[in-house]
C-alpha atoms as a PDB file:
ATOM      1  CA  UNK A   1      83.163  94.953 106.395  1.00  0.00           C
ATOM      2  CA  UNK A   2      84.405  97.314 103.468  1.00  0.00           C
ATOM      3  CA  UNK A   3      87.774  95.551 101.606  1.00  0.00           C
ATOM      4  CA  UNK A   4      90.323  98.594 100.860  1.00  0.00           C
ATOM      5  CA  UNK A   5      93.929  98.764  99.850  1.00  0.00           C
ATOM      6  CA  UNK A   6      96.550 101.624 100.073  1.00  0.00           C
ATOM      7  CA  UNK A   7      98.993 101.621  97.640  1.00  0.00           C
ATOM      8  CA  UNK A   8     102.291 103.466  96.744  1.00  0.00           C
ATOM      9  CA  UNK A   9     104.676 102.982  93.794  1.00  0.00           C
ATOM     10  CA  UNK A  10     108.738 103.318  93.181  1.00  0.00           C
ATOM     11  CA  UNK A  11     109.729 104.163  96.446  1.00  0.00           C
ATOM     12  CA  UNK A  12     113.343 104.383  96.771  1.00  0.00           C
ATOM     13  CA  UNK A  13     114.624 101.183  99.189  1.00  0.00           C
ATOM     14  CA  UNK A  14     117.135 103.058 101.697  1.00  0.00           C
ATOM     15  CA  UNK A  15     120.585 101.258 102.686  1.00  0.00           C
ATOM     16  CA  UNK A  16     118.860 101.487 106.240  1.00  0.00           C
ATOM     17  CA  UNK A  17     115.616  99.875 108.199  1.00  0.00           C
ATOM     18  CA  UNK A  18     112.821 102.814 107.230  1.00  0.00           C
ATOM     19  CA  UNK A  19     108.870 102.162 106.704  1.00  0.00           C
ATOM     20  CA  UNK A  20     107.635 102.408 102.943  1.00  0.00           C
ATOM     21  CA  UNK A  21     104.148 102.218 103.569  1.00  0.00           C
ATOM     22  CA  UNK A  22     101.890 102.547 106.552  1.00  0.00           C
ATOM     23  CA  UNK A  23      98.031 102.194 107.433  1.00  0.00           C
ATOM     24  CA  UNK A  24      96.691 103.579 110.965  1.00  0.00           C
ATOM     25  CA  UNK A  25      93.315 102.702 111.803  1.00  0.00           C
ATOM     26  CA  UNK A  26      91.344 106.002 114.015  1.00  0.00           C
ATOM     27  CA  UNK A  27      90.610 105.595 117.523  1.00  0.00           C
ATOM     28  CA  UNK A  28      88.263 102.997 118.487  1.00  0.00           C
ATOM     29  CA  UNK A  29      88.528 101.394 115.050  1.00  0.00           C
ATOM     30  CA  UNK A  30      89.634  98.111 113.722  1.00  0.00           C
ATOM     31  CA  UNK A  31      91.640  97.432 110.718  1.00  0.00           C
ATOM     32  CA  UNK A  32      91.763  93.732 109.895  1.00  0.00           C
ATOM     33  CA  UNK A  33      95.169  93.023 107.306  1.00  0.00           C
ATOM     34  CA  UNK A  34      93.938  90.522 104.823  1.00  0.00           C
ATOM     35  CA  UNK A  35      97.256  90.842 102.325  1.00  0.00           C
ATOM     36  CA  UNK A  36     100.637  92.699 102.398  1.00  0.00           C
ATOM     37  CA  UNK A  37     102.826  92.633  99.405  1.00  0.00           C
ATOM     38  CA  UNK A  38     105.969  94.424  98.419  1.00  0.00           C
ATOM     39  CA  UNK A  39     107.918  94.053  94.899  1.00  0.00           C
ATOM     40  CA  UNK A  40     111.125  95.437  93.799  1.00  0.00           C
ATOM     41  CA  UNK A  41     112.703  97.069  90.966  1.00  0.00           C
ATOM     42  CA  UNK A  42     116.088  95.128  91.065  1.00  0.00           C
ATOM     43  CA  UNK A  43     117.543  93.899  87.634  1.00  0.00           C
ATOM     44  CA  UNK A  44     120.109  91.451  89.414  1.00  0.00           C
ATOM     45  CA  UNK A  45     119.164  88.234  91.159  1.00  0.00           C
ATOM     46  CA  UNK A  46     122.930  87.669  92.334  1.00  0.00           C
ATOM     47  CA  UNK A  47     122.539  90.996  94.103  1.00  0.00           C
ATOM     48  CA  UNK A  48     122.076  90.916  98.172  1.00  0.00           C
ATOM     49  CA  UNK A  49     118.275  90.043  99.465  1.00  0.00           C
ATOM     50  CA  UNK A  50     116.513  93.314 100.869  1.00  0.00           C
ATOM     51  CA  UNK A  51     115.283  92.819 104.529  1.00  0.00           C
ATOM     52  CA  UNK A  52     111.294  93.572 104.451  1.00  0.00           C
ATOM     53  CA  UNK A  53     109.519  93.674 108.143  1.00  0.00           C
ATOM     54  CA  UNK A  54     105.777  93.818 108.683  1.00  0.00           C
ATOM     55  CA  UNK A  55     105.182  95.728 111.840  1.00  0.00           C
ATOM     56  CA  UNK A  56     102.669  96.821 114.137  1.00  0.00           C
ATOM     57  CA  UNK A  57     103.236 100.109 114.604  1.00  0.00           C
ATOM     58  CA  UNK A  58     102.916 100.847 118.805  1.00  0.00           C
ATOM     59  CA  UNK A  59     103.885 104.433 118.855  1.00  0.00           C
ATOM     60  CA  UNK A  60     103.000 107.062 116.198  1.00  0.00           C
ATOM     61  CA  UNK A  61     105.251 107.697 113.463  1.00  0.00           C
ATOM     62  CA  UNK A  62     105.835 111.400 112.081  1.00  0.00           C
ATOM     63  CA  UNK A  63     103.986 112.773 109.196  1.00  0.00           C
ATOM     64  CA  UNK A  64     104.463 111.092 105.616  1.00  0.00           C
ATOM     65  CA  UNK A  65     103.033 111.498 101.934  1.00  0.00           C
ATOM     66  CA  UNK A  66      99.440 110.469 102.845  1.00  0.00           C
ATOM     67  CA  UNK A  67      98.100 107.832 100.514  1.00  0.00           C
ATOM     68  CA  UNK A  68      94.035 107.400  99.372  1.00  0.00           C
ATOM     69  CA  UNK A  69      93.253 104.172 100.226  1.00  0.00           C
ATOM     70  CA  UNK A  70      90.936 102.413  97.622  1.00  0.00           C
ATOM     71  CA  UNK A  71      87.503 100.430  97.779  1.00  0.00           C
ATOM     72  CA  UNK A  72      88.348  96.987  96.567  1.00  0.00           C
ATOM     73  CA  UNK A  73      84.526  95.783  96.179  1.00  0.00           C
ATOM     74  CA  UNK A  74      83.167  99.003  94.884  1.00  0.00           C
ATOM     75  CA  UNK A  75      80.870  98.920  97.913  1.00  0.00           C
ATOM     76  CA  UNK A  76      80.321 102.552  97.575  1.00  0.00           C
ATOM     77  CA  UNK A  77      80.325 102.727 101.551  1.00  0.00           C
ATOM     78  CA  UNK A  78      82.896 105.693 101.120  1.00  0.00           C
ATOM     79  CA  UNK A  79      86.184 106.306 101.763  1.00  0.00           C
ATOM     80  CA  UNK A  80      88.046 104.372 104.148  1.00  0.00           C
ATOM     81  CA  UNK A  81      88.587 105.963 107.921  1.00  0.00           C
ATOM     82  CA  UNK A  82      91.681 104.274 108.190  1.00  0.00           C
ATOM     83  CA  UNK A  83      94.540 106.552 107.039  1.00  0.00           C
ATOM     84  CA  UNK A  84      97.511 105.751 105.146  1.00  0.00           C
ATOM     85  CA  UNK A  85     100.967 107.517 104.518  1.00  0.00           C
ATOM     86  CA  UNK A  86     104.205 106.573 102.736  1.00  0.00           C
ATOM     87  CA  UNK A  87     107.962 107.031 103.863  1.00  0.00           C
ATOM     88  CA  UNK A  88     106.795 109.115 107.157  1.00  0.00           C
ATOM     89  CA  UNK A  89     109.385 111.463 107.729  1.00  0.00           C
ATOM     90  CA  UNK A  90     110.418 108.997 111.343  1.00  0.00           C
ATOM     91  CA  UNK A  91     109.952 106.055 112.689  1.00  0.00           C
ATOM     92  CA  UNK A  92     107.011 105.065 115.431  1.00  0.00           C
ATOM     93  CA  UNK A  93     107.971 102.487 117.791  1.00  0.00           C
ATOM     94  CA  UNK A  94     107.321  99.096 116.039  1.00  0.00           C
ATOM     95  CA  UNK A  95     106.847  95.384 116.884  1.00  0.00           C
ATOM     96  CA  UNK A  96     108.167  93.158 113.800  1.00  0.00           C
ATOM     97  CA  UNK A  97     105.514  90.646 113.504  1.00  0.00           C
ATOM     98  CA  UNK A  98     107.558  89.017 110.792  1.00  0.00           C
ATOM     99  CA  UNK A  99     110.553  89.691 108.338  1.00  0.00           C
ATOM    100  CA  UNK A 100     112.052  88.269 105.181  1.00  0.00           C
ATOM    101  CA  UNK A 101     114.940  87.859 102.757  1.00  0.00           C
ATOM    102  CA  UNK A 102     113.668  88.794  99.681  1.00  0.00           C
ATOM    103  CA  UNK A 103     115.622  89.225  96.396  1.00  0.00           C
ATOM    104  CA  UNK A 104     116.115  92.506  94.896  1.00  0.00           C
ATOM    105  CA  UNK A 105     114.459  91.021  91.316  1.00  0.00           C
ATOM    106  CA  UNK A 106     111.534  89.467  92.578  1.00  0.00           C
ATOM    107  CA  UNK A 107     108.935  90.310  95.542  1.00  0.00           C
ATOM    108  CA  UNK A 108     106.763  88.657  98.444  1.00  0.00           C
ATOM    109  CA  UNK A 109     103.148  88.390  98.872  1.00  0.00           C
ATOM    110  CA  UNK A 110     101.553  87.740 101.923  1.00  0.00           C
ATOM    111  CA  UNK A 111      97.606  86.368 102.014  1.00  0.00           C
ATOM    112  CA  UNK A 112      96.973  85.627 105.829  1.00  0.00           C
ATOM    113  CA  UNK A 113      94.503  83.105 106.444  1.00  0.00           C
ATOM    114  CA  UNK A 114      91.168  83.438 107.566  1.00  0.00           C
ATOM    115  CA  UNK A 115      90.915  84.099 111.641  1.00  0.00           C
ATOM    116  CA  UNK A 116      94.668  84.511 111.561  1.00  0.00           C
ATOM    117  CA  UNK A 117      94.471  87.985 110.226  1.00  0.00           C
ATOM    118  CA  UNK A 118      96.406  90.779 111.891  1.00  0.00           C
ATOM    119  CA  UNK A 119      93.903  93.170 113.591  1.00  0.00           C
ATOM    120  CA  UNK A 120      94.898  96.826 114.416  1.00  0.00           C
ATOM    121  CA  UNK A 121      92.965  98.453 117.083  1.00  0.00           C
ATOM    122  CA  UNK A 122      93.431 102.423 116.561  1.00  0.00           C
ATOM    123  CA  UNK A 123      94.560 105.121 118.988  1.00  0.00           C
ATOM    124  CA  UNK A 124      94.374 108.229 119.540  1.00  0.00           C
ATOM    125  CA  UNK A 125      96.773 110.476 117.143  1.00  0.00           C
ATOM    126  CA  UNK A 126      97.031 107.560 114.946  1.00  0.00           C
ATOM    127  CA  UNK A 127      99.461 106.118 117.479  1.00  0.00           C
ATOM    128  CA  UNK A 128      98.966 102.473 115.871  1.00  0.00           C
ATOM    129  CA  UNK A 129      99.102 101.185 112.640  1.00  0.00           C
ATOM    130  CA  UNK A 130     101.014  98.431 110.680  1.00  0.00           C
ATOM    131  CA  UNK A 131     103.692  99.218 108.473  1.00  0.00           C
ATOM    132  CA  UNK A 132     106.241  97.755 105.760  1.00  0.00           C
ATOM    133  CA  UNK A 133     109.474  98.508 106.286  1.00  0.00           C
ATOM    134  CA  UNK A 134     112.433  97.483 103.726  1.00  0.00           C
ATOM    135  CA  UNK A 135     116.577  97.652 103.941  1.00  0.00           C
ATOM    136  CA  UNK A 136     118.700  97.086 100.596  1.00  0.00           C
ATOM    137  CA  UNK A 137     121.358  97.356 103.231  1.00  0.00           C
ATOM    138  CA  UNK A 138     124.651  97.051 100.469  1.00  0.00           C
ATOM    139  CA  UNK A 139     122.539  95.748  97.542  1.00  0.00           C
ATOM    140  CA  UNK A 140     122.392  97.968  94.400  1.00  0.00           C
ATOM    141  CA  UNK A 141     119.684 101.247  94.631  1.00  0.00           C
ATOM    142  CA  UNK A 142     116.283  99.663  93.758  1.00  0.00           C
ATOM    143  CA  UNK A 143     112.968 100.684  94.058  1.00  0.00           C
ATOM    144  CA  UNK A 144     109.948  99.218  95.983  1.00  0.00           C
ATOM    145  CA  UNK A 145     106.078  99.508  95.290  1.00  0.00           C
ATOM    146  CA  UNK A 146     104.021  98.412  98.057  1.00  0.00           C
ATOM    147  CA  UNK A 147     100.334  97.848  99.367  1.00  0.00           C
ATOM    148  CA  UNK A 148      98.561  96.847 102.481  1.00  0.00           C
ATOM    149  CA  UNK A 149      95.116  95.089 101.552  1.00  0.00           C
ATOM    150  CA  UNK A 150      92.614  95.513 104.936  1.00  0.00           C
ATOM    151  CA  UNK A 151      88.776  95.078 105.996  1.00  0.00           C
ATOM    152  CA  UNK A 152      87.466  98.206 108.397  1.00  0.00           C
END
């Protein structure tokens, strides 16, 4: 299996739930999610957490910014088949697989175990994906970069 990650940088947080960065895996096709990681741009550790979801995404969502998704091993396989997009203009339908306070100066990294990795099965349209989604709800504006590391 080929080891890509999609990747996006200073995305403004909203004061509401919206997804920051999304993979959907083509019809037929697996995406396995070996990491997920979000960090944030805050300056003030005393300043409210930002909620961050990771999702499975069950419905599509509308068209974002697409993102190139990049070969981690330099297998020179080609590019990954798996698309990926960044603040998509809606939301899909989503199943929060799990969600965290994180503060606005610092950031969360998730490595998921071996055999305990999500897996994304595609659909057609790109009707399922995984997604991070963030809310500063009352914090200070901050910024968010973002990737989804995943085998295909």
């Amino acid at each position: 299996m080929a080891l890509f990650a999609a990747s996006t940088t200073g995305q403004v947080v909203p004061a509401t739930m919206a997804t920051i960065l999304e993979i959907n895996p083509p019809a037929n096709r697996k995406a396995v999610i070996t990491e997920a990681s979000v960090t944030f741009s805050g300056v003030s550790a005393t300043d409210v957490p930002v909620l961050v979801q990771l999702c499975r995404v069950t419905a599509a969502s509308a068209a974002g910014t697409a993102v190139t998704a990049t070969d981690q091993k330099d297998s020179a396989i080609g590019a990954a088949v798996t698309l990926a997009k960044r603040v998509p203009a809606s939301e899909g339908t989503v199943v929060v697989l799990k969600q965290y306070e994180v503060p606005p100066s610092s950031g969360l990294v998730i490595q998921y175990p071996l055999g305990r990795e999500p897996e994304i099965f595609g659909a057609a349209a790109s009707a399922k994906g995984y997604s991070i989604r963030c809310n500063r709800g009352s914090g200070a504006a901050i910024n968010a970069d973002c990737n989804i590391e995943f085998e295909e």
